[in-house]
N, C-alpha and C. Protein backbone atom coordinates (compact mmCIF):
# COMPACT_ATOMS: atom_id res chain seq x y z
N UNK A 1 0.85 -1.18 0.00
CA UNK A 1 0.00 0.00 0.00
C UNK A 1 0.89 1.24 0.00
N UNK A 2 0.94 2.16 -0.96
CA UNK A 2 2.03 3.60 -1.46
C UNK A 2 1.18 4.15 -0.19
N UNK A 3 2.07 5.16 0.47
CA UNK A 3 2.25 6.05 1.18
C UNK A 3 1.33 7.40 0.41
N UNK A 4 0.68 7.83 0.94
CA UNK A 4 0.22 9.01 -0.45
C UNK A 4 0.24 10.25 0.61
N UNK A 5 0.52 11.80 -0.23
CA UNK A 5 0.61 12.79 -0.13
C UNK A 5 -0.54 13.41 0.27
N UNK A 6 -0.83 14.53 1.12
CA UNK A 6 -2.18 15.11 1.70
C UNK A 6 -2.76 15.14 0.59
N UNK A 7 -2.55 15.65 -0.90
CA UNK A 7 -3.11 16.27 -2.14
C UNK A 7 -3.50 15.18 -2.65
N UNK A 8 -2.74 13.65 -2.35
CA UNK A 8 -3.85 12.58 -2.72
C UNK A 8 -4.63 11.80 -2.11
N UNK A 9 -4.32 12.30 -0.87
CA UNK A 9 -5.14 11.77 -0.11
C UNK A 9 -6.78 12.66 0.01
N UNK A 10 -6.75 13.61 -0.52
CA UNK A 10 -7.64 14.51 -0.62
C UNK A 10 -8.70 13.73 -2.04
N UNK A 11 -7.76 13.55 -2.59
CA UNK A 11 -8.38 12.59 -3.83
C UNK A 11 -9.27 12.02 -3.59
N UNK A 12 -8.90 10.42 -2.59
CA UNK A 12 -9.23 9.75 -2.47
C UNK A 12 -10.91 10.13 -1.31
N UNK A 13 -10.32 11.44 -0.81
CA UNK A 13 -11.42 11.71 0.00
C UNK A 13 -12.73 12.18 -1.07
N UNK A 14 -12.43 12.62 -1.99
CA UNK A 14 -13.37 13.18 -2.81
C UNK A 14 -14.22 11.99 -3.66
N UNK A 15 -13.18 11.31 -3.92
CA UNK A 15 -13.92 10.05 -5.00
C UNK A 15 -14.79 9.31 -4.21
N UNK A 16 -14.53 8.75 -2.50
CA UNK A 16 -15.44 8.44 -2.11
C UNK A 16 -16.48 9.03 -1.78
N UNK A 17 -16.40 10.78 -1.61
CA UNK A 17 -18.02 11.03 -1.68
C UNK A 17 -18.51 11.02 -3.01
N UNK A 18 -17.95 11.37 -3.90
CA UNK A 18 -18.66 11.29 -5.50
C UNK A 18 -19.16 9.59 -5.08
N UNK A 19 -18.96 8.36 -4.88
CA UNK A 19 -19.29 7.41 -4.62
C UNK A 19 -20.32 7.48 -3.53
N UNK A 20 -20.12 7.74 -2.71
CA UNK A 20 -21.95 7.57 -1.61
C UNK A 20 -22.21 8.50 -1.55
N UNK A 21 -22.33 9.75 -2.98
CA UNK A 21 -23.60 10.95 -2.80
C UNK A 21 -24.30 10.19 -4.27
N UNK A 22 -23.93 9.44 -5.09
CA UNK A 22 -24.83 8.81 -5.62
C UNK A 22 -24.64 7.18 -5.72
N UNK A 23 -24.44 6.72 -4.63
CA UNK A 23 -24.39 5.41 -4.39
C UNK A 23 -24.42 4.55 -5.61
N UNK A 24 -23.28 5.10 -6.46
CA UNK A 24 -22.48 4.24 -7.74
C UNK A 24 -21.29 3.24 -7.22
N UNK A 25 -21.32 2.41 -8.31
CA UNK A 25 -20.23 1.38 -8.18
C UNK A 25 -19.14 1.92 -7.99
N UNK A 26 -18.47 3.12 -8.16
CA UNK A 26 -16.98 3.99 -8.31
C UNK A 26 -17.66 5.30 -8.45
N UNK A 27 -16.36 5.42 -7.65
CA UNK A 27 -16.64 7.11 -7.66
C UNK A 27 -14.80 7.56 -7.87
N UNK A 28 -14.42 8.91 -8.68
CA UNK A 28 -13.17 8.87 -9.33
C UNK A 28 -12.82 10.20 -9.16
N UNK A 29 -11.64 10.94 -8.31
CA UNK A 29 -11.10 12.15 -8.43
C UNK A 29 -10.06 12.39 -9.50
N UNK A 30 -9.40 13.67 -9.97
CA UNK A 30 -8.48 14.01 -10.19
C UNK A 30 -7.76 15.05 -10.18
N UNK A 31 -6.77 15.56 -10.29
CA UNK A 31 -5.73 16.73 -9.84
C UNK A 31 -5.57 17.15 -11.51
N UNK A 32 -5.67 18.16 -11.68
CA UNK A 32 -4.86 18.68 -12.83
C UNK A 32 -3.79 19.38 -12.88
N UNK A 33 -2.88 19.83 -13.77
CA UNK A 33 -1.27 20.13 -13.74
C UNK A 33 -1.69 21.76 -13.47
N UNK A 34 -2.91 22.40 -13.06
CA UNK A 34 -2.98 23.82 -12.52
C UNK A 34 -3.77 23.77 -11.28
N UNK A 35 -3.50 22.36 -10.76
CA UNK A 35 -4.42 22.13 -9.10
C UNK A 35 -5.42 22.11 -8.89
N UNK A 36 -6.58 21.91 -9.77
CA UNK A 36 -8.01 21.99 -9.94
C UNK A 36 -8.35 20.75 -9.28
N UNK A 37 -9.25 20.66 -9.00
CA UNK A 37 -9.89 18.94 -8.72
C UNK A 37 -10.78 18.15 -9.20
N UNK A 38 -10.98 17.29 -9.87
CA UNK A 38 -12.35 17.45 -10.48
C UNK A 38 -13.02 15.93 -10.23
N UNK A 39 -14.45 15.65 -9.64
CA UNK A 39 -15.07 14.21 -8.62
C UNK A 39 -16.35 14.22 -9.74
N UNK A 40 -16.29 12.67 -9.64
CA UNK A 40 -17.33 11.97 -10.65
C UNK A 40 -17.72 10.81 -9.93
N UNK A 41 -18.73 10.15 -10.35
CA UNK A 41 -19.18 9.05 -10.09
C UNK A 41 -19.85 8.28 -11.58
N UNK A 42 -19.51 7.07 -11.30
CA UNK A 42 -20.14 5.85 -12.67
C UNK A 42 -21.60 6.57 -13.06
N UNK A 43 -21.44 6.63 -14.79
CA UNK A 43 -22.37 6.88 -15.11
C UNK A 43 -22.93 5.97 -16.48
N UNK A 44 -23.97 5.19 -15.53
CA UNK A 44 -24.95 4.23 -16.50
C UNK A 44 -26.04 4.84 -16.85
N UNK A 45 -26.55 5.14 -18.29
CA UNK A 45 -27.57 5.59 -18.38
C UNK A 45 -27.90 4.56 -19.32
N UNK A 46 -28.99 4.52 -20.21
CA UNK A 46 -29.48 3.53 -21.29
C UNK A 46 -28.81 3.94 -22.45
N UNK A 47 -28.46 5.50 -22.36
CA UNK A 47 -28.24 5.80 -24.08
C UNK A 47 -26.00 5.51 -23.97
N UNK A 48 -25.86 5.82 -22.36
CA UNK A 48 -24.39 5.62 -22.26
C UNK A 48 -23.99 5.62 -21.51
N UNK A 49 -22.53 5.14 -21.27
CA UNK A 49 -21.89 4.41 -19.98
C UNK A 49 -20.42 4.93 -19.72
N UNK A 50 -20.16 5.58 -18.67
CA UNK A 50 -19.04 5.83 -18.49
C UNK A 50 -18.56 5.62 -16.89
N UNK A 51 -17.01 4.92 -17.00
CA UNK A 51 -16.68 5.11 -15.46
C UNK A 51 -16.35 6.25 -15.11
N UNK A 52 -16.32 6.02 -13.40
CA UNK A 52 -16.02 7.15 -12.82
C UNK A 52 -15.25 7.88 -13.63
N UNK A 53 -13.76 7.44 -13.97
CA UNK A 53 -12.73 8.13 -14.14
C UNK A 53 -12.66 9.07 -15.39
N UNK A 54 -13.84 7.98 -16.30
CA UNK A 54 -13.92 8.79 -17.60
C UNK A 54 -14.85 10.08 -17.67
N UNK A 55 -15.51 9.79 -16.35
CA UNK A 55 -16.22 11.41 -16.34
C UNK A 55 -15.40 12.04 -15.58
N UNK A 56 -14.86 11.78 -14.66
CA UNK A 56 -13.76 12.64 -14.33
C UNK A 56 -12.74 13.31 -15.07
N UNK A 57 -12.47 12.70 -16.06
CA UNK A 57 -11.46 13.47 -17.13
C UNK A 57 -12.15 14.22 -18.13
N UNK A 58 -13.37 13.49 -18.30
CA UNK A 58 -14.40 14.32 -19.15
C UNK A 58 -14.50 15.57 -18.35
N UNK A 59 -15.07 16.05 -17.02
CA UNK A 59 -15.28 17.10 -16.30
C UNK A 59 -13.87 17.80 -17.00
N UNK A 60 -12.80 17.50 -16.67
CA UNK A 60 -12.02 18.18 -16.51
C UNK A 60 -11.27 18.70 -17.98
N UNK A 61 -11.31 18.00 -18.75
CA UNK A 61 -10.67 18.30 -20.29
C UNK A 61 -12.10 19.51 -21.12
N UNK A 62 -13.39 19.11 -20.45
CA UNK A 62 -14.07 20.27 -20.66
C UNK A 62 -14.21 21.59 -19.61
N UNK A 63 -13.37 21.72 -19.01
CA UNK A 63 -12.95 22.61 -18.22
C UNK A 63 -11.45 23.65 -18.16
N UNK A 64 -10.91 22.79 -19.70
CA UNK A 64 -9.76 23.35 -19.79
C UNK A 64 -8.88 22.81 -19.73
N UNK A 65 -8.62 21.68 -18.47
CA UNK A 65 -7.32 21.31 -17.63
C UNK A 65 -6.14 20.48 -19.24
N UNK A 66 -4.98 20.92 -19.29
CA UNK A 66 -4.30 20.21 -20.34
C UNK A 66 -3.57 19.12 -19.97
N UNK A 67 -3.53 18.78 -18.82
CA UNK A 67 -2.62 17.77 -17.83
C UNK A 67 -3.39 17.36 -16.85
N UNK A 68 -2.68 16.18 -16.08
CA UNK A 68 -3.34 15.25 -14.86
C UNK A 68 -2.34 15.05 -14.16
N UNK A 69 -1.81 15.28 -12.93
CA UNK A 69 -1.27 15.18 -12.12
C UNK A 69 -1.73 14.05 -11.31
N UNK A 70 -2.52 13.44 -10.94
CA UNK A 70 -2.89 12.23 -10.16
C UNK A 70 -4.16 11.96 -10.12
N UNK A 71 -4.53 10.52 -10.43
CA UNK A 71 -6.20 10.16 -10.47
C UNK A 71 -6.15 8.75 -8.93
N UNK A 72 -7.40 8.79 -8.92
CA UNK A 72 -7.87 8.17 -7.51
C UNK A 72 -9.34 7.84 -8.11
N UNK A 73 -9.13 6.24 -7.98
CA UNK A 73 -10.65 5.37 -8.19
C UNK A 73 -11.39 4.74 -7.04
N UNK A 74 -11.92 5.13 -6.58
CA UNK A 74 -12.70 4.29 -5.26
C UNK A 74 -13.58 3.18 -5.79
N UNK A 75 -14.00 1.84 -5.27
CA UNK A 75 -14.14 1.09 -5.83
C UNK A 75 -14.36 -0.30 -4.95
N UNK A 76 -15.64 -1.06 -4.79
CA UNK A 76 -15.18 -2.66 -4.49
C UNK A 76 -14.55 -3.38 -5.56
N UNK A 77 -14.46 -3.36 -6.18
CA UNK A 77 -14.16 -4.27 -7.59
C UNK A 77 -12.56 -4.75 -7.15
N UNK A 78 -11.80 -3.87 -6.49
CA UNK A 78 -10.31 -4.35 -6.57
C UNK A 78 -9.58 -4.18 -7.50
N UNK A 79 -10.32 -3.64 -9.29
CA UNK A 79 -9.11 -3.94 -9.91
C UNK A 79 -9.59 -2.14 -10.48
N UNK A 80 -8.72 -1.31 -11.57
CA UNK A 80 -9.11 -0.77 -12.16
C UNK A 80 -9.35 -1.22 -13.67
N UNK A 81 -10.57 -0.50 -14.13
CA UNK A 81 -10.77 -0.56 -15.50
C UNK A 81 -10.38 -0.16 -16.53
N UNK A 82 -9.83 -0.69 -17.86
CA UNK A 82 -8.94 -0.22 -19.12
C UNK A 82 -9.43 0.86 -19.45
N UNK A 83 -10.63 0.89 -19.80
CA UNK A 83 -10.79 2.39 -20.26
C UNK A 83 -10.70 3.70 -19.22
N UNK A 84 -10.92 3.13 -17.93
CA UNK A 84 -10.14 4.32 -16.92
C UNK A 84 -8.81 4.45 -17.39
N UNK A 85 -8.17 4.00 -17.14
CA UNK A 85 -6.93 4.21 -17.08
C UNK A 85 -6.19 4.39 -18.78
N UNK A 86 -7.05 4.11 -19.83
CA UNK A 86 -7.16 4.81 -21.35
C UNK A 86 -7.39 6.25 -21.08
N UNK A 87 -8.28 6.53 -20.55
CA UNK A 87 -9.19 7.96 -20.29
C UNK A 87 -8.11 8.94 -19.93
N UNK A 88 -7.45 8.46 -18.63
CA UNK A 88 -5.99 9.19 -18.05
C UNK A 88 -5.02 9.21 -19.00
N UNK A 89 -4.46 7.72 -19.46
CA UNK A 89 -3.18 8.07 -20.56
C UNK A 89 -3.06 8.88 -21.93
N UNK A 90 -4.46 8.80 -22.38
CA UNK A 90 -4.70 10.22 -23.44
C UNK A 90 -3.95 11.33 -23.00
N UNK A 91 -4.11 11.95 -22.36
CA UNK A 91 -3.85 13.22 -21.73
C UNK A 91 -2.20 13.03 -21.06
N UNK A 92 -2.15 12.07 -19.94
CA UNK A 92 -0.91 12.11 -19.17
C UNK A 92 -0.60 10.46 -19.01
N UNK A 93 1.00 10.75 -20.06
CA UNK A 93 1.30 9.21 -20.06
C UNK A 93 1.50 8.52 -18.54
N UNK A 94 2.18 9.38 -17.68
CA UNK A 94 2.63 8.67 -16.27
C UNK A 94 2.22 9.25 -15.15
N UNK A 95 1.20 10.04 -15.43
CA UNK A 95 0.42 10.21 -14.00
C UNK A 95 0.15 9.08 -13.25
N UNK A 96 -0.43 9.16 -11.85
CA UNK A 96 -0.07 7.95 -11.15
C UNK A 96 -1.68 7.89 -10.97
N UNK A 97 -2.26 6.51 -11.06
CA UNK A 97 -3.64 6.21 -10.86
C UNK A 97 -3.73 5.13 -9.90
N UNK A 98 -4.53 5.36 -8.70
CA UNK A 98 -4.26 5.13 -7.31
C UNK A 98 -5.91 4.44 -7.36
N UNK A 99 -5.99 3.03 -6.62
CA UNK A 99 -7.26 2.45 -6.65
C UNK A 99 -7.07 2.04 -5.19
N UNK A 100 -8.82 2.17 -4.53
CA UNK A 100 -8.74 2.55 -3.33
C UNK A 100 -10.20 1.97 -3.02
N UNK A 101 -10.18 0.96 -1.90
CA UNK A 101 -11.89 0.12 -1.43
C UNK A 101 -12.58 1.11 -1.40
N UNK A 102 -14.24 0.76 -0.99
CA UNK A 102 -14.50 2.06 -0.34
C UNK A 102 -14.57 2.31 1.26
N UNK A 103 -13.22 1.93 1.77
CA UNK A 103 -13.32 2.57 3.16
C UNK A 103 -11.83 3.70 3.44
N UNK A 104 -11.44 4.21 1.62
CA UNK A 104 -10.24 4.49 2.00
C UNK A 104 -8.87 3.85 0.99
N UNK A 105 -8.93 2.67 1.90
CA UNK A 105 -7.18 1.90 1.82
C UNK A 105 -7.01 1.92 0.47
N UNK A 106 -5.92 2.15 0.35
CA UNK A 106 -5.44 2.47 -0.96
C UNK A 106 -4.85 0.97 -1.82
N UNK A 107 -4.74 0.49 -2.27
CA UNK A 107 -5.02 -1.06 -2.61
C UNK A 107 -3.79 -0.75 -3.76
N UNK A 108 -3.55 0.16 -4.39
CA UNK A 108 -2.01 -0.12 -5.12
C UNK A 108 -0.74 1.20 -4.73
């Protein structure tokens, strides 16, 4: 379990409320390279489907941000999903993407 920084640990605080303010499967923060933050939660609708993370980068690439400094997935699942972590490497090849239960513990 990585040691994480107040600024990601803040992450992780955010993704889990984006996760139990709409009691989705994942809920997903991120940092951008001008310190912004930007919290999502899984979005299933009938017409389309996106994880947390991909609305999280969605929020944020329509907001301007040109970089990602660190993403944070909250999550039972245990693992992260390809197209999360597609969603992030578009933008930032080696930002660090941090997957986390939902009580917290940071799991990579």
């Amino acid at each position: 379990m990585p040691e994480l920084d107040a600024e990601d640990e803040k992450l992780v605080t955010l993704a889990r409320s984006a996760r139990a303010r709409t009691q989705a499967a994942e809920g997903a923060a991120l940092r951008d390279t001008d310190g912004r933050t930007y919290a999502a939660s899984t979005v299933d609708q009938p017409s389309f489907k996106l994880t947390a993370l991909q609305a999280a980068v969605a929020a944020a690439v329509s907001s301007g941000a040109e970089g990602i400094e660190a993403a944070v997935v909250v999550s039972a699942e245990g693992l992260l999903k390809e197209a999360s972590v597609h969603a992030v490497r578009d933008i930032a090849e080696k930002a660090p993407i941090y997957l986390a239960d939902p009580s917290g513990k940071v799991l990579n």
